[in-house]
C-alpha atoms as a PDB file:
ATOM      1  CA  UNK A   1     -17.345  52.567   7.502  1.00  0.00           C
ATOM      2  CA  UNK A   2     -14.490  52.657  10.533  1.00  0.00           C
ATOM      3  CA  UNK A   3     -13.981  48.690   9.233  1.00  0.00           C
ATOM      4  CA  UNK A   4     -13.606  49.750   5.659  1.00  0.00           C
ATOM      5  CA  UNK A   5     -11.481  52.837   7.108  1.00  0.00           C
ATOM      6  CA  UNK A   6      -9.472  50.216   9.040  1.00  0.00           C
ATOM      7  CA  UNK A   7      -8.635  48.310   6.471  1.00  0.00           C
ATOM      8  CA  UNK A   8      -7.178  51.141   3.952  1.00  0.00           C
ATOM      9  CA  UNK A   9      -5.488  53.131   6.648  1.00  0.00           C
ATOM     10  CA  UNK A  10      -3.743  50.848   8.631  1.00  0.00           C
ATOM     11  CA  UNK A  11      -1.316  49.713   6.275  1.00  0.00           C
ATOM     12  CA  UNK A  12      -0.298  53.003   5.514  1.00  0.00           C
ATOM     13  CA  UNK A  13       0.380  53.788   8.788  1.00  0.00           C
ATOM     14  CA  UNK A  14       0.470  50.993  11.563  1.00  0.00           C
ATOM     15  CA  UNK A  15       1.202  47.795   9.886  1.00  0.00           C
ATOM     16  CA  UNK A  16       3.346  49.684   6.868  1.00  0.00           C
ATOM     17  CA  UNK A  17       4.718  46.601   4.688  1.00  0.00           C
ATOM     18  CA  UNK A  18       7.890  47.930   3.838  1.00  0.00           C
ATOM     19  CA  UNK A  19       8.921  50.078   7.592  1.00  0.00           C
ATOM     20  CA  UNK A  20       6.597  47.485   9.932  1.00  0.00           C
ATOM     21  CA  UNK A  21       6.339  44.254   7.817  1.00  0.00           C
ATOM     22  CA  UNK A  22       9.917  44.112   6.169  1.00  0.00           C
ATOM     23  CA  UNK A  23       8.784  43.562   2.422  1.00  0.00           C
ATOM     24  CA  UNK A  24       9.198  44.667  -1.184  1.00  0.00           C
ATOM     25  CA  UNK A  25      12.178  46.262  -0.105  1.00  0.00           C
ATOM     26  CA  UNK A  26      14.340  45.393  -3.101  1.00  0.00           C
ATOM     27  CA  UNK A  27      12.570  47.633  -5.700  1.00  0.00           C
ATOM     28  CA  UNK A  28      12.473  50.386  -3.072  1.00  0.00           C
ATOM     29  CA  UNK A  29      16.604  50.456  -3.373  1.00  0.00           C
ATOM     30  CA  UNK A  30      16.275  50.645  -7.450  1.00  0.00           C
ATOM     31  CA  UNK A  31      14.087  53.139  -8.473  1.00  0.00           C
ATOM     32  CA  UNK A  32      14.005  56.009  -5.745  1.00  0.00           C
ATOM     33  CA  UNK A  33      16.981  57.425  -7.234  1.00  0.00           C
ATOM     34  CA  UNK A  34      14.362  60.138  -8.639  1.00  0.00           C
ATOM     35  CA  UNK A  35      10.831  61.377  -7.956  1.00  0.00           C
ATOM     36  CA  UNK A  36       9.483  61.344 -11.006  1.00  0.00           C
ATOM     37  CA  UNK A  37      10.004  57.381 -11.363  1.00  0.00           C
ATOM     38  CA  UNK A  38       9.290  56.843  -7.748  1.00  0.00           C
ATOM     39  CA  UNK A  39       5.576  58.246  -8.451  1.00  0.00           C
ATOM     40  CA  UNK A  40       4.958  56.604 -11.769  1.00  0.00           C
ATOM     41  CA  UNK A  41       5.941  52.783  -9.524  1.00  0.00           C
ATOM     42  CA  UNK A  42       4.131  54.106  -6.658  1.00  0.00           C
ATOM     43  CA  UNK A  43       1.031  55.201  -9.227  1.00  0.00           C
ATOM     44  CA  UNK A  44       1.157  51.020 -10.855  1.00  0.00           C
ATOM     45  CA  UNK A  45       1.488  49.633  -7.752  1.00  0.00           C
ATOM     46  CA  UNK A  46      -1.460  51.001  -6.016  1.00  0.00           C
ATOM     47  CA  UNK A  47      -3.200  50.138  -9.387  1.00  0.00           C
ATOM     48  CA  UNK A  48      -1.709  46.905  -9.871  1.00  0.00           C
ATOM     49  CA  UNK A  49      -2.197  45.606  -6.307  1.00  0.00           C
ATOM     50  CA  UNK A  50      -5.446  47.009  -5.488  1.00  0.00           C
ATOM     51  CA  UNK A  51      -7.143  45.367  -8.878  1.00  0.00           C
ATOM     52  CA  UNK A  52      -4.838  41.708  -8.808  1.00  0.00           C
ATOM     53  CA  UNK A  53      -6.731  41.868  -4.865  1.00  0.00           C
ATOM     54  CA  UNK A  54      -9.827  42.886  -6.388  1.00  0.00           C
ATOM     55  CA  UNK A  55     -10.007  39.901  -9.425  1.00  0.00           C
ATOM     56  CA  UNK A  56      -8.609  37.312  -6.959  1.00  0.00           C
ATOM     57  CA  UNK A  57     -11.324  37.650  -4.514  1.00  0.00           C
ATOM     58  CA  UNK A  58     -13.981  37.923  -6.936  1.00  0.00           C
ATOM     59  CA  UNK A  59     -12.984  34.179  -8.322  1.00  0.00           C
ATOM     60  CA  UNK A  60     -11.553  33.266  -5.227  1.00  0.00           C
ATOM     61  CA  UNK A  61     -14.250  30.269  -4.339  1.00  0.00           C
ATOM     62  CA  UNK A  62     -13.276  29.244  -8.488  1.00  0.00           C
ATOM     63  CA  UNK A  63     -10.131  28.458  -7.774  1.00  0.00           C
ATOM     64  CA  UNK A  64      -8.874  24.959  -7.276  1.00  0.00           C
ATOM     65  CA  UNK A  65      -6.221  24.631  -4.535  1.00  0.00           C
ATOM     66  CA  UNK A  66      -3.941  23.210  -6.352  1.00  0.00           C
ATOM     67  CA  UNK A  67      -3.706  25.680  -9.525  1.00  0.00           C
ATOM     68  CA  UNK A  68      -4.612  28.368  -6.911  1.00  0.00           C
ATOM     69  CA  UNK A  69      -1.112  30.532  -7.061  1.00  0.00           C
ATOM     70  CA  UNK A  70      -0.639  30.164 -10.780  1.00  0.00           C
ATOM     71  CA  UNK A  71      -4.026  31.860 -11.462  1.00  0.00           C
ATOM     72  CA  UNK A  72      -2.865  34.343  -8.871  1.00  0.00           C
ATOM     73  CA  UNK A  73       0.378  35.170 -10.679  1.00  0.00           C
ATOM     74  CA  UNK A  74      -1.445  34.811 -14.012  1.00  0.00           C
ATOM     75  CA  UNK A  75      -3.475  38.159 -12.725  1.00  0.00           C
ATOM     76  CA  UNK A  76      -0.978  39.871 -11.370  1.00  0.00           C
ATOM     77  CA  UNK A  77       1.134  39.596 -14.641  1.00  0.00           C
ATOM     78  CA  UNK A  78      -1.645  40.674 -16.762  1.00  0.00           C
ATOM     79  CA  UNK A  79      -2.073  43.398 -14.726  1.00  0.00           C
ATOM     80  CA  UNK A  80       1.657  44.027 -14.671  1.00  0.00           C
ATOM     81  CA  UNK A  81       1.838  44.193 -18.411  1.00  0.00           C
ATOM     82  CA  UNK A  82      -0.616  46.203 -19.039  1.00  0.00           C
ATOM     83  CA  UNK A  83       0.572  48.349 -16.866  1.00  0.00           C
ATOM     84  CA  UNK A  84       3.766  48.216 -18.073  1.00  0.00           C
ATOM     85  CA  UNK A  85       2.538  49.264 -21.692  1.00  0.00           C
ATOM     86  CA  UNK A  86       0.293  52.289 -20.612  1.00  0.00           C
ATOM     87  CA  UNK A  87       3.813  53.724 -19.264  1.00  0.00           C
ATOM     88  CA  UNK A  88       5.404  53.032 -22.479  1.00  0.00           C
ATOM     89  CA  UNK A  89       2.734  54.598 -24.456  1.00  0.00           C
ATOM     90  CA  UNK A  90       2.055  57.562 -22.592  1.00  0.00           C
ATOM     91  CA  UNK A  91       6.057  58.049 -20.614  1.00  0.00           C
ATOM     92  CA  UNK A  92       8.385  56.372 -22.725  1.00  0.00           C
ATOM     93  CA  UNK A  93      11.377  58.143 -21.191  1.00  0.00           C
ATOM     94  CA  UNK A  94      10.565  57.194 -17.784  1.00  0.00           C
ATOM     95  CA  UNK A  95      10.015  53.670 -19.162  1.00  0.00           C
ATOM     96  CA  UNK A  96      13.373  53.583 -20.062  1.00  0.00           C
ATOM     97  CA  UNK A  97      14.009  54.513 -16.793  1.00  0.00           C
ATOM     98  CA  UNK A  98      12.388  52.212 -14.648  1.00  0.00           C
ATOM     99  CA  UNK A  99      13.946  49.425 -16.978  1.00  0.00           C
ATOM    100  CA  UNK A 100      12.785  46.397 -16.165  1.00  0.00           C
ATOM    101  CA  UNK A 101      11.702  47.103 -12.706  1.00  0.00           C
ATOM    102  CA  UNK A 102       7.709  47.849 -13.550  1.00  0.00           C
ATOM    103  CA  UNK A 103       7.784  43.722 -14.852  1.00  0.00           C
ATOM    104  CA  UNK A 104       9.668  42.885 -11.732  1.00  0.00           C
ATOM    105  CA  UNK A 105       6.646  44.033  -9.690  1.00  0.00           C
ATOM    106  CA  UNK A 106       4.881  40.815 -10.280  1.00  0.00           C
ATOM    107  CA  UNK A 107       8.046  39.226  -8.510  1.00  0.00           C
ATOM    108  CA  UNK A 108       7.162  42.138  -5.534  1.00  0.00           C
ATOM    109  CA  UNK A 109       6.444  39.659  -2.265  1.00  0.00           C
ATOM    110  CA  UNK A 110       3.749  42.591  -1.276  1.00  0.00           C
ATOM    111  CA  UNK A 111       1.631  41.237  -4.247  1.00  0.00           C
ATOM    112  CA  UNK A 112       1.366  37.760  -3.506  1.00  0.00           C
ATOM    113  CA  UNK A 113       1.367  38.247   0.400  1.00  0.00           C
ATOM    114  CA  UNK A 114      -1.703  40.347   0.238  1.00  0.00           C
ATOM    115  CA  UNK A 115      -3.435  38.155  -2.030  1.00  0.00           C
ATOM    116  CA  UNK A 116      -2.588  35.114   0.223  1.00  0.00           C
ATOM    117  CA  UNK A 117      -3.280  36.677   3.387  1.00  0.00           C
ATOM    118  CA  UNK A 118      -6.317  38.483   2.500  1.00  0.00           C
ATOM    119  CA  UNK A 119      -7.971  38.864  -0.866  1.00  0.00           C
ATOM    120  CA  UNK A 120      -8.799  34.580  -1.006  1.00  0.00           C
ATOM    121  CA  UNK A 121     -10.398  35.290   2.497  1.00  0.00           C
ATOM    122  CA  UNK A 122     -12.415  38.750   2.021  1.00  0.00           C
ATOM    123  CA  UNK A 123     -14.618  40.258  -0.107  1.00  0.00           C
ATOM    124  CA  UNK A 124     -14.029  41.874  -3.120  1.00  0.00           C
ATOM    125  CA  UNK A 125     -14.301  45.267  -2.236  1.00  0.00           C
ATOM    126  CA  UNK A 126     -12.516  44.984   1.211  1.00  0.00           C
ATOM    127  CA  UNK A 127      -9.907  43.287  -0.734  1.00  0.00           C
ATOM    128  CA  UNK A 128      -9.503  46.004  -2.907  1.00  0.00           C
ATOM    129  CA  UNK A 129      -9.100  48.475  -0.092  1.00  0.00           C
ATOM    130  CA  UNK A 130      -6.485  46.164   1.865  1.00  0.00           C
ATOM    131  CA  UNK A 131      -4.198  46.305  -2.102  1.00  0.00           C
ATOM    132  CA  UNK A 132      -4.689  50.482  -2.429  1.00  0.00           C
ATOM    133  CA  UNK A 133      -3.893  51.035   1.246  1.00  0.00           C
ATOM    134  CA  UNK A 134      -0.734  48.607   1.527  1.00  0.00           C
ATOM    135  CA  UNK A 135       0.422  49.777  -1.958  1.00  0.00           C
ATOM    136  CA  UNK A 136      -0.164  53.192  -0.459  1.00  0.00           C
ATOM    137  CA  UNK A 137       1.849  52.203   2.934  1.00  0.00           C
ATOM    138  CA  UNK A 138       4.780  51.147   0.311  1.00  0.00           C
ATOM    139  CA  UNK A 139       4.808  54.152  -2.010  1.00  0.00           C
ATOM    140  CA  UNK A 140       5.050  56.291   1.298  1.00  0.00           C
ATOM    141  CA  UNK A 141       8.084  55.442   1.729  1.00  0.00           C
ATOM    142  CA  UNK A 142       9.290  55.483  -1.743  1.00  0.00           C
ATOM    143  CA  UNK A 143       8.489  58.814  -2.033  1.00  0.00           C
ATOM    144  CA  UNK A 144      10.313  59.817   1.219  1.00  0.00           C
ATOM    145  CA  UNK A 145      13.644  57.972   0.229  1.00  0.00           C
ATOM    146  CA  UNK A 146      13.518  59.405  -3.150  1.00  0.00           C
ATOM    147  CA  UNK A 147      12.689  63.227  -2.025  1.00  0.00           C
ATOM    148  CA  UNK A 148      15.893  62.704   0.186  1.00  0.00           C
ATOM    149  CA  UNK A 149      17.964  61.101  -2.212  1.00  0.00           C
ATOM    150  CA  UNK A 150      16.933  63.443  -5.507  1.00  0.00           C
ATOM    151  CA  UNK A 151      17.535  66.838  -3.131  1.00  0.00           C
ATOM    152  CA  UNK A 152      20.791  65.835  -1.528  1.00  0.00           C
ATOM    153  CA  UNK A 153      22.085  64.039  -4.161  1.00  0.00           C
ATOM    154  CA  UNK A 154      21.848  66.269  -7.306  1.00  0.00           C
ATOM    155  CA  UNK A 155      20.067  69.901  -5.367  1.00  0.00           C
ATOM    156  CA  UNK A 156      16.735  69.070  -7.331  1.00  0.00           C
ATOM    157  CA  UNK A 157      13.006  67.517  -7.337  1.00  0.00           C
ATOM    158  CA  UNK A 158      11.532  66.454 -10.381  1.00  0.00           C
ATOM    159  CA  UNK A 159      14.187  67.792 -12.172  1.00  0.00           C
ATOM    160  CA  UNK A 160      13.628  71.075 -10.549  1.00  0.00           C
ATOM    161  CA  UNK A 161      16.473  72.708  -9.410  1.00  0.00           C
ATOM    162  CA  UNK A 162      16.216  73.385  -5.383  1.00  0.00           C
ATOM    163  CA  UNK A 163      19.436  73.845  -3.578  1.00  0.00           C
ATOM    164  CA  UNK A 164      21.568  75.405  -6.944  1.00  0.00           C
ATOM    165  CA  UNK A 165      25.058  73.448  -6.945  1.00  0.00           C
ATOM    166  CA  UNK A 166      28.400  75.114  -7.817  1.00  0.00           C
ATOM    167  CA  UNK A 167      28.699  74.114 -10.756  1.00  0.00           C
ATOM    168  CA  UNK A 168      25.327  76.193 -12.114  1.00  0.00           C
ATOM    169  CA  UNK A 169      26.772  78.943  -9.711  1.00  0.00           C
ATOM    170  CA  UNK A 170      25.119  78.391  -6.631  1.00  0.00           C
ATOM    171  CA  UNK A 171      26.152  77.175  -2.869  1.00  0.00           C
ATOM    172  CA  UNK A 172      25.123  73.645  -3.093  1.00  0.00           C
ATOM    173  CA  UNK A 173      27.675  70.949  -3.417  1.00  0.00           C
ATOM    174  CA  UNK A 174      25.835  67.413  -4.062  1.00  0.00           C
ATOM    175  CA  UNK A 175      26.767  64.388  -2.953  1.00  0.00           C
ATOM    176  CA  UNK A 176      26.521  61.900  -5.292  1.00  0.00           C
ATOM    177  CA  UNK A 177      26.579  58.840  -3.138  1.00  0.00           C
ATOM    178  CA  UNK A 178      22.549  59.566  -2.271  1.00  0.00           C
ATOM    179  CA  UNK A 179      21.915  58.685  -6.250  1.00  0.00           C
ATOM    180  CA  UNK A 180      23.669  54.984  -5.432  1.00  0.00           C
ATOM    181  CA  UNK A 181      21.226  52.566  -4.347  1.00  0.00           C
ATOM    182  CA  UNK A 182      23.659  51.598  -0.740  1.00  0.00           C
ATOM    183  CA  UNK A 183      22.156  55.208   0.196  1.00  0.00           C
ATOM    184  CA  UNK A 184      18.401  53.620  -0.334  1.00  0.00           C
ATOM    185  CA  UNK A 185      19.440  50.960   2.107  1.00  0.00           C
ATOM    186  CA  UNK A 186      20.252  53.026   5.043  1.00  0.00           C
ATOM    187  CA  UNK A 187      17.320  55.467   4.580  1.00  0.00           C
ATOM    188  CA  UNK A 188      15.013  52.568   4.273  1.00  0.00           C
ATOM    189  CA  UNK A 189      16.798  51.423   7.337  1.00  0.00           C
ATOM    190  CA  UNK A 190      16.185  54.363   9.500  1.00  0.00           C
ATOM    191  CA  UNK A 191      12.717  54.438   8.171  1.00  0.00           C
ATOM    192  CA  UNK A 192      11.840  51.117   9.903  1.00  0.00           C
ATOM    193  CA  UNK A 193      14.248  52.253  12.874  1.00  0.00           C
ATOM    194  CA  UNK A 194      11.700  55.005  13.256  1.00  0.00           C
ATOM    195  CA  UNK A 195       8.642  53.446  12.743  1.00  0.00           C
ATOM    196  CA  UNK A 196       9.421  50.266  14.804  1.00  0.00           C
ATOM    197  CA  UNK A 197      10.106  52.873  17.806  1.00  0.00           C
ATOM    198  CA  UNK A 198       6.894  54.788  16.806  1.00  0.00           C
ATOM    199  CA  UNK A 199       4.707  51.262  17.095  1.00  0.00           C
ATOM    200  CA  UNK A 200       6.570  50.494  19.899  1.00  0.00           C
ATOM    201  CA  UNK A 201       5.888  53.619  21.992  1.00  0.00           C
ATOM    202  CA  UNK A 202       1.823  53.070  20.554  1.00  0.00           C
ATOM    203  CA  UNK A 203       1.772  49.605  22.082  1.00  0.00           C
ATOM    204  CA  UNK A 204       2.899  50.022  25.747  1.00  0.00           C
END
């Protein structure tokens, strides 16, 4: 059980992909401008990477080498579609939202790292565990850039209002440059400041 333990936690916390390993940073700049789309792309791609490491393990001695990464895409963009329909059907406003950044998760480097460096090597179910706990590790962060950048930039979270601005009478002034995606990039960037120093300190 530590192994399986291992394998989902340590991506969350030690070997983050996004703060430790430097990737899928691009669609962490475009949608954490709110919560409430920042937890529906956290929510597909936990299920979208977990199940793409799942399937690709489970047919992983199928696969001939040289077709191997086009059957790999091919189930992550099944996965990504359907995924991207559910949210249509059920959240059409936040679909509209997200634009086309739910399809763009098949393009996520996260995705086909994972399934490269571990899922054609491991078991199903440890494969599974390594796609939940480094989707996991990557909607951590998410969700930290986009509480900071929904509160400072426009007082609220999930469309709750928090610090009341001026203009409804309150204190709060926001500032709107936390709802442009350059403010992603430099919360992102002390993110990885922080938890480079953090691994650092763990390793000496």
């Amino acid at each position: 059980m530590a192994g399986y333990g291992k394998i989902l936690f340590e991506p969350i916390f030690k070997n983050n992909p996004i703060a430790i390993q430097i990737l899928g940073i691009c669609s962490a700049l475009a949608v954490t401008s709110k919560m409430q789309t920042t937890l529906v792309m956290s929510v597909a791609v936990i299920c979208i990477l977990g199940f793409s490491n799942f399937f690709i393990s489970l047919i992983r001695k199928m696969m001939p080498s040289s077709i191997r990464l086009i059957m790999e895409m091919t189930i992550i963009a099944t996965l990504v579609i359907i995924a991207d329909q559910i949210i249509k059907a059920y959240m059409f406003e936040v679909s509209k939202q997200l634009s086309v950044f739910v399809g763009l998760i098949i393009t996520n480097c996260i995705l086909l790292g994972r399934a490269e460096a571990y899922a054609i090597n491991n078991t199903p179910f440890k494969s599974f565990l390594d796609g939940v706990g480094n989707a996991a590790g990557y909607s951590i962060i998410l969700i930290q850039v986009a509480f900071a950048r929904e509160l400072i930039g426009s007082g609220k979270l999930l469309g709750f209002s928090i610090l009341t601005p001026v203009t409804e009478g309150g204190w709060y002034t926001p500032n709107g440059l936390f709802l442009l995606a350059p403010s992603a990039f430099f919360l992102i960037g002390v993110l990885i400041w922080v938890a480079k120093l953090t691994v650092a300190k763990e390793d000496i």
